[in-house]
C-alpha atoms as a PDB file:
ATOM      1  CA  UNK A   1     104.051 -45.920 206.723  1.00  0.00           C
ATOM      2  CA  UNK A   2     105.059 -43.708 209.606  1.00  0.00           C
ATOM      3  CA  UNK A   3     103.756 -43.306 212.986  1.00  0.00           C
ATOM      4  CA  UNK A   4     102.305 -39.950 212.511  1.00  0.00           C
ATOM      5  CA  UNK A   5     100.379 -41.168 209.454  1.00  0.00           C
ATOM      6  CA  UNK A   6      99.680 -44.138 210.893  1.00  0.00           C
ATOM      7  CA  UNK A   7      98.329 -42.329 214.015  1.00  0.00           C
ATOM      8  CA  UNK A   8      96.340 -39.706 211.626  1.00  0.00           C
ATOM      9  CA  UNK A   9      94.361 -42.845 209.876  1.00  0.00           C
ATOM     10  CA  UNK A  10      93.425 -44.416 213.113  1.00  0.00           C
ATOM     11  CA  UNK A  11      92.347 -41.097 214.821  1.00  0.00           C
ATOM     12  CA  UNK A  12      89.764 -40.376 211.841  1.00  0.00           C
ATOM     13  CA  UNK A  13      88.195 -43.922 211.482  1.00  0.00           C
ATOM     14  CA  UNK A  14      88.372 -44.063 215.003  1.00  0.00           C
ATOM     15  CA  UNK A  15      86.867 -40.567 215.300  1.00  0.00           C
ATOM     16  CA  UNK A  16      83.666 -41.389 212.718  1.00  0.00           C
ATOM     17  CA  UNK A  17      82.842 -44.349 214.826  1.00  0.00           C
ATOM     18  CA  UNK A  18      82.567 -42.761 218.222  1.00  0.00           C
ATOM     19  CA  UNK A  19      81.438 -40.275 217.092  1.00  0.00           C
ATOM     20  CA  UNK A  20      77.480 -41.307 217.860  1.00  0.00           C
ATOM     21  CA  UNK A  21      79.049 -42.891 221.233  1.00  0.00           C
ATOM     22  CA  UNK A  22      79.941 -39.516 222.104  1.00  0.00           C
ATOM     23  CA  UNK A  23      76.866 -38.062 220.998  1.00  0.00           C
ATOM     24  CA  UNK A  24      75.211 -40.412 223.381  1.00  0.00           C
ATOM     25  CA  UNK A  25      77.479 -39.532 226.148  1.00  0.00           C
ATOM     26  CA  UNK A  26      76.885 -35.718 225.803  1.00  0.00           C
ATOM     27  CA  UNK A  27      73.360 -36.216 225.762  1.00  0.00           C
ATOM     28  CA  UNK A  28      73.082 -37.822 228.606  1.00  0.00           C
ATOM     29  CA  UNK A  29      75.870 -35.632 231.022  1.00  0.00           C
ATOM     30  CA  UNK A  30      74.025 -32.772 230.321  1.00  0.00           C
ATOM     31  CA  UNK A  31      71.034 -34.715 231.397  1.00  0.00           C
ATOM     32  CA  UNK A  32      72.784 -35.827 234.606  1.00  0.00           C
ATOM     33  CA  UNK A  33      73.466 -32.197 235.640  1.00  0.00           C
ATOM     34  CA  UNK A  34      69.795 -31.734 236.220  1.00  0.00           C
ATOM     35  CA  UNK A  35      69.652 -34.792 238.139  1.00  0.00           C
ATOM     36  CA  UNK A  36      68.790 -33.229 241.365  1.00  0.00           C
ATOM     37  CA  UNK A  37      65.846 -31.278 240.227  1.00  0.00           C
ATOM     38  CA  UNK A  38      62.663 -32.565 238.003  1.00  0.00           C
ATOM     39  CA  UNK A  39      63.681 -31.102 234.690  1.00  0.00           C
ATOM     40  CA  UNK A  40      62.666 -33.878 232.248  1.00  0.00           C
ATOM     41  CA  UNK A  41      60.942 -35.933 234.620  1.00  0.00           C
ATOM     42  CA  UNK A  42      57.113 -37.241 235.487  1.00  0.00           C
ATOM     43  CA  UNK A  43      55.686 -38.318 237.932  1.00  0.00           C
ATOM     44  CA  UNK A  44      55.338 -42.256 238.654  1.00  0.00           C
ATOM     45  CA  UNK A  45      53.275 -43.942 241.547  1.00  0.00           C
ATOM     46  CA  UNK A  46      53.622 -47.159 242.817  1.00  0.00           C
ATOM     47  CA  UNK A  47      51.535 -48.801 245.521  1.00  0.00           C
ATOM     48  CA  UNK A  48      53.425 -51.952 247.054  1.00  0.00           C
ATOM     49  CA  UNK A  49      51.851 -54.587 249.872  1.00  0.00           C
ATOM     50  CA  UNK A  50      54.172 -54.539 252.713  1.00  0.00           C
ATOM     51  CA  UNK A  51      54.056 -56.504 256.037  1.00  0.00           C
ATOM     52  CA  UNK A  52      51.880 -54.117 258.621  1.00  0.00           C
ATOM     53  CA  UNK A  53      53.400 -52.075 261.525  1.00  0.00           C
ATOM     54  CA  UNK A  54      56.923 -51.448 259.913  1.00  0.00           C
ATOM     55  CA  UNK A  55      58.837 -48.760 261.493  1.00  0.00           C
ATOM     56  CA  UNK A  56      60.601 -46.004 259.554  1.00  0.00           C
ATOM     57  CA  UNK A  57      64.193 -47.735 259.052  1.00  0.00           C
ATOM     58  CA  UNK A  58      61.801 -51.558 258.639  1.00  0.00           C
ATOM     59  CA  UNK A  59      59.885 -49.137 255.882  1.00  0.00           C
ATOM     60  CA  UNK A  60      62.780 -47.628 254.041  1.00  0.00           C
ATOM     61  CA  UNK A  61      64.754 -50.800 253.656  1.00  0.00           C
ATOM     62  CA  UNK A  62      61.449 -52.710 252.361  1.00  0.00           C
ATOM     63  CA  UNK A  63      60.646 -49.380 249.809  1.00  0.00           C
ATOM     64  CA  UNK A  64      64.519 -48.410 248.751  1.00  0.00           C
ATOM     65  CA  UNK A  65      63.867 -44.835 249.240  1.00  0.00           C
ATOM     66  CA  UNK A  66      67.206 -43.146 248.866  1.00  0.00           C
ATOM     67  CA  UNK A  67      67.767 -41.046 251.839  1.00  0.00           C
ATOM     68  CA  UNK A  68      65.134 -43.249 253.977  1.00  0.00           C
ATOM     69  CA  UNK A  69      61.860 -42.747 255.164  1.00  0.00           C
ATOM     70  CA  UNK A  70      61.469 -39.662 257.683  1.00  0.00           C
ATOM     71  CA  UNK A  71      57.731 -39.530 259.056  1.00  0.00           C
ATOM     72  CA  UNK A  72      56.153 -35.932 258.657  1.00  0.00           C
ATOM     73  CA  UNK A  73      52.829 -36.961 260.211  1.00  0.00           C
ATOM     74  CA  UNK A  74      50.641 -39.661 261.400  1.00  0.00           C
ATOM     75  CA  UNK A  75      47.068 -39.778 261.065  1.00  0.00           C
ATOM     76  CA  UNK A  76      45.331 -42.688 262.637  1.00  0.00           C
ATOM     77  CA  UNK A  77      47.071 -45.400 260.649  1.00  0.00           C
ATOM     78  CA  UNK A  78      48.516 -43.562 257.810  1.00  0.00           C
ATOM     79  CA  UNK A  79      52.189 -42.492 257.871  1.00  0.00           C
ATOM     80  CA  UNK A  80      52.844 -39.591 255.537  1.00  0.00           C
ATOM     81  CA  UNK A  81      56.655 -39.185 254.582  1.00  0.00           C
ATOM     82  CA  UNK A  82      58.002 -36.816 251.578  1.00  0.00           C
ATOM     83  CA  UNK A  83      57.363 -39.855 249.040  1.00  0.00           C
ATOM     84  CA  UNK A  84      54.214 -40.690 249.725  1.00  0.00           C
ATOM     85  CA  UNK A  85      52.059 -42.471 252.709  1.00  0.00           C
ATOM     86  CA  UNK A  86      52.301 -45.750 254.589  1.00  0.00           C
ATOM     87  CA  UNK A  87      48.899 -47.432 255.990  1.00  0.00           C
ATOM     88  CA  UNK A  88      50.395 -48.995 259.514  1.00  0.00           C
ATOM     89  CA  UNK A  89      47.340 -51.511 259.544  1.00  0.00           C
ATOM     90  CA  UNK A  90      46.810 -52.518 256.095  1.00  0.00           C
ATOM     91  CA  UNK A  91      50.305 -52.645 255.193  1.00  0.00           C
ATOM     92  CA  UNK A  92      49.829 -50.462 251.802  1.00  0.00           C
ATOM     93  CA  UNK A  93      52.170 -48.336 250.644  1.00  0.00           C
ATOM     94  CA  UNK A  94      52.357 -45.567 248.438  1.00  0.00           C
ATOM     95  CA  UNK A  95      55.173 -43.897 246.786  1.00  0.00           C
ATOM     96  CA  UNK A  96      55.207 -41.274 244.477  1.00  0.00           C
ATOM     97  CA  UNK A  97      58.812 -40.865 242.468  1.00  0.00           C
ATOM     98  CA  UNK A  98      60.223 -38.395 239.965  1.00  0.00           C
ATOM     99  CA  UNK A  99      61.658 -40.349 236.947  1.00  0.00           C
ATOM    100  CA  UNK A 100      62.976 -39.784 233.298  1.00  0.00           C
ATOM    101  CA  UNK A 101      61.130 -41.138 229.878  1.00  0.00           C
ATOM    102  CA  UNK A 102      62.979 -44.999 229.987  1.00  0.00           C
ATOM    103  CA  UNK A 103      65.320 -44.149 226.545  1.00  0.00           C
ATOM    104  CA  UNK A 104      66.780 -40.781 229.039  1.00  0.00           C
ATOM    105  CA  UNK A 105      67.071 -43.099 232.032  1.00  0.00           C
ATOM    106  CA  UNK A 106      69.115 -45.351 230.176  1.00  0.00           C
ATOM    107  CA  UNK A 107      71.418 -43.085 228.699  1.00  0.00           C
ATOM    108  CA  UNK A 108      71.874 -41.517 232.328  1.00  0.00           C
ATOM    109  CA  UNK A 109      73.446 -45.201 233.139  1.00  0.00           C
ATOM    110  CA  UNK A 110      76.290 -44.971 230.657  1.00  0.00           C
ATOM    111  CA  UNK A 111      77.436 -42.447 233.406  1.00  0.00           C
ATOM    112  CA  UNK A 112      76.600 -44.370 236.451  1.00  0.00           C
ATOM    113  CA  UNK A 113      78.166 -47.970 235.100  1.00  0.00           C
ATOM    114  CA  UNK A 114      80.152 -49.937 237.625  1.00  0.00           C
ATOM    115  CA  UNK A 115      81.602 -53.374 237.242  1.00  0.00           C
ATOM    116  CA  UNK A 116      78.080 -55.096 237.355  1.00  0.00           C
ATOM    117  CA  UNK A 117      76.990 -53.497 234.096  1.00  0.00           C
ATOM    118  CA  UNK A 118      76.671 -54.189 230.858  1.00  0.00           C
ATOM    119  CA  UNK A 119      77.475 -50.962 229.350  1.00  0.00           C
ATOM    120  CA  UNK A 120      80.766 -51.655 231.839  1.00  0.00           C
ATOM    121  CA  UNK A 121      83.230 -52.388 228.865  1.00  0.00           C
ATOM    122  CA  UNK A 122      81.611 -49.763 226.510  1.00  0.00           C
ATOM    123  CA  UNK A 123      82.827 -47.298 229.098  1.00  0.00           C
ATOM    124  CA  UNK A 124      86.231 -48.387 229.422  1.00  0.00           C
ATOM    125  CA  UNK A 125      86.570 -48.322 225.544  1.00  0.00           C
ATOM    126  CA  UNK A 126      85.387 -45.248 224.772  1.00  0.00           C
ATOM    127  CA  UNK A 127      87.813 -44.014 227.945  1.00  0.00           C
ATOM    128  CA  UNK A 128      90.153 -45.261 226.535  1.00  0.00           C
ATOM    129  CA  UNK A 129      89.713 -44.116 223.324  1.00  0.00           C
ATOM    130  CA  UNK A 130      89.687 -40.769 224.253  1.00  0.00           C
ATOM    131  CA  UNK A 131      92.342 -40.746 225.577  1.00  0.00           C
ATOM    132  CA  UNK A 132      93.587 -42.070 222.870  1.00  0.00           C
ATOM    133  CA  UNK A 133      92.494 -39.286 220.639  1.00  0.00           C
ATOM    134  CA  UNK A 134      94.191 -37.053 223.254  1.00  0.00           C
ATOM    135  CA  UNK A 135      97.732 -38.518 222.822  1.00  0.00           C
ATOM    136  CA  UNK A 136      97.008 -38.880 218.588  1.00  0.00           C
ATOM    137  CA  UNK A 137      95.797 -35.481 218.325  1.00  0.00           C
ATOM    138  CA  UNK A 138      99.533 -34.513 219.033  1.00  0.00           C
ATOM    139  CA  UNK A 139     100.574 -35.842 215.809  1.00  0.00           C
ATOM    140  CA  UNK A 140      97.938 -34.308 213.397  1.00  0.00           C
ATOM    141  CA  UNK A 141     100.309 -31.318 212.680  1.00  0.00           C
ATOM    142  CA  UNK A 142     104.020 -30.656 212.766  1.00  0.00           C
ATOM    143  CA  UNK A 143     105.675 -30.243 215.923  1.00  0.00           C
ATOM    144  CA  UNK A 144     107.805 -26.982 214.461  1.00  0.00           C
ATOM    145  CA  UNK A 145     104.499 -25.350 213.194  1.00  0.00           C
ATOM    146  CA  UNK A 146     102.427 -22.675 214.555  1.00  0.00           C
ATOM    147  CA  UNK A 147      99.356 -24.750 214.949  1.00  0.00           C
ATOM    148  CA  UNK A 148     101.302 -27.065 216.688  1.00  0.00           C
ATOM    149  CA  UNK A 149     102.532 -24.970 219.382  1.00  0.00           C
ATOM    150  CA  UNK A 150      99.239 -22.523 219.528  1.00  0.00           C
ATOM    151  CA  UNK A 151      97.396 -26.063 220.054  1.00  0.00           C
ATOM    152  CA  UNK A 152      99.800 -27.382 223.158  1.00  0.00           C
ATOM    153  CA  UNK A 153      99.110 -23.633 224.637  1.00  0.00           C
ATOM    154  CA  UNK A 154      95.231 -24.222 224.352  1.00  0.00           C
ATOM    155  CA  UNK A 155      95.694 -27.797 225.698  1.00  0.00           C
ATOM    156  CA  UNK A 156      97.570 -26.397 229.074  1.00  0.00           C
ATOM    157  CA  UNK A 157      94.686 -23.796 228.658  1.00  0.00           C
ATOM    158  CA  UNK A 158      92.161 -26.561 229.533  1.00  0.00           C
ATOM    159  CA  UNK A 159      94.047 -28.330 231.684  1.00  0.00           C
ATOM    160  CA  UNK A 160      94.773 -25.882 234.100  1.00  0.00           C
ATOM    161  CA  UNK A 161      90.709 -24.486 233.817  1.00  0.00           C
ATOM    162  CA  UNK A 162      89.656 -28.061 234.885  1.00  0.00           C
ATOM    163  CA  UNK A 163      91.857 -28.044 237.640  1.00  0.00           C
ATOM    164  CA  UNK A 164      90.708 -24.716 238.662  1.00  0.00           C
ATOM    165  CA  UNK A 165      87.143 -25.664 238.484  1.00  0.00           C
ATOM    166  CA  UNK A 166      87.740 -29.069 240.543  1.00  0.00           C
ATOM    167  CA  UNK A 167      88.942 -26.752 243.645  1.00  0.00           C
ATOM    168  CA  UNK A 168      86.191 -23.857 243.156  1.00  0.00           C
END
């Protein structure tokens, strides 16, 4: 058996099962563009106890509010930030967050793995297996054909577009 064939056989089997990985993955990066608005989202309010008289960075660190906690107002002992509202006295808190139905929040973290996941390993495989459908993909036709050399024009093609849009 020779390398090209051998390379052809593992790039379709390989192909048919990642193929709902990468259905998965495309799902959920087009998701992830629309991260910074509320497409997709609803509205979720939590109310938390929290030790009384915190002040804004004591507040931010006990809530996790990305960005921290930046007071608009005050009124007697309610402190109103963009989230939601703090009572100074009583120590309640109440935060109002944007999130996505849990199955679209999940698939957003295939994206956002790091090495403390467990989707971790998924993501170097299927890196890894793209690229090596990338490299295999060079040996589905002839070098000497038409195809061939039409196909490493097109590659080039996308390289240098993706480099382009990187710097834009």
């Amino acid at each position: 058996m020779t390398t090209g064939l051998r390379m052809r056989i593992i790039h379709r089997y390989l192909g048919f099962f990642l193929a709902g990985i990468m259905a998965m993955y495309a799902i959920s990066g087009i998701i992830m563009i629309f991260r910074t608005t509320d497409f997709l989202k609803s509205e979720k309010i939590t109310e938390r106890q929290l030790d009384s008289n915190l002040s804004a960075g004591e507040l931010s660190g006990a809530l996790r509010i990305k960005g921290g906690v930046k007071p608009e107002k005050t009124e007697g002992d309610i402190v109103y930030f963009k989230q939601g509202q703090y009572n100074s006295k009583t120590g309640m808190a109440t935060v109002k967050k944007m999130e996505l139905p849990f199955i679209l929040d999940k698939m957003e973290h295939l994206h956002k793995a790091t090495t403390n996941s467990p989707v971790y390993f998924l993501n170097i495989f299927f890196g890894l297996s793209l690229l090596f459908f990338v490299i295999s993909s060079f040996w589905m036709f002839m070098p000497k054909t038409t195809v061939f050399k039409k196909g490493v024009y097109f590659t080039l093609g996308g390289m240098l577009l993706t480099i382009i849009l990187l710097f834009v």
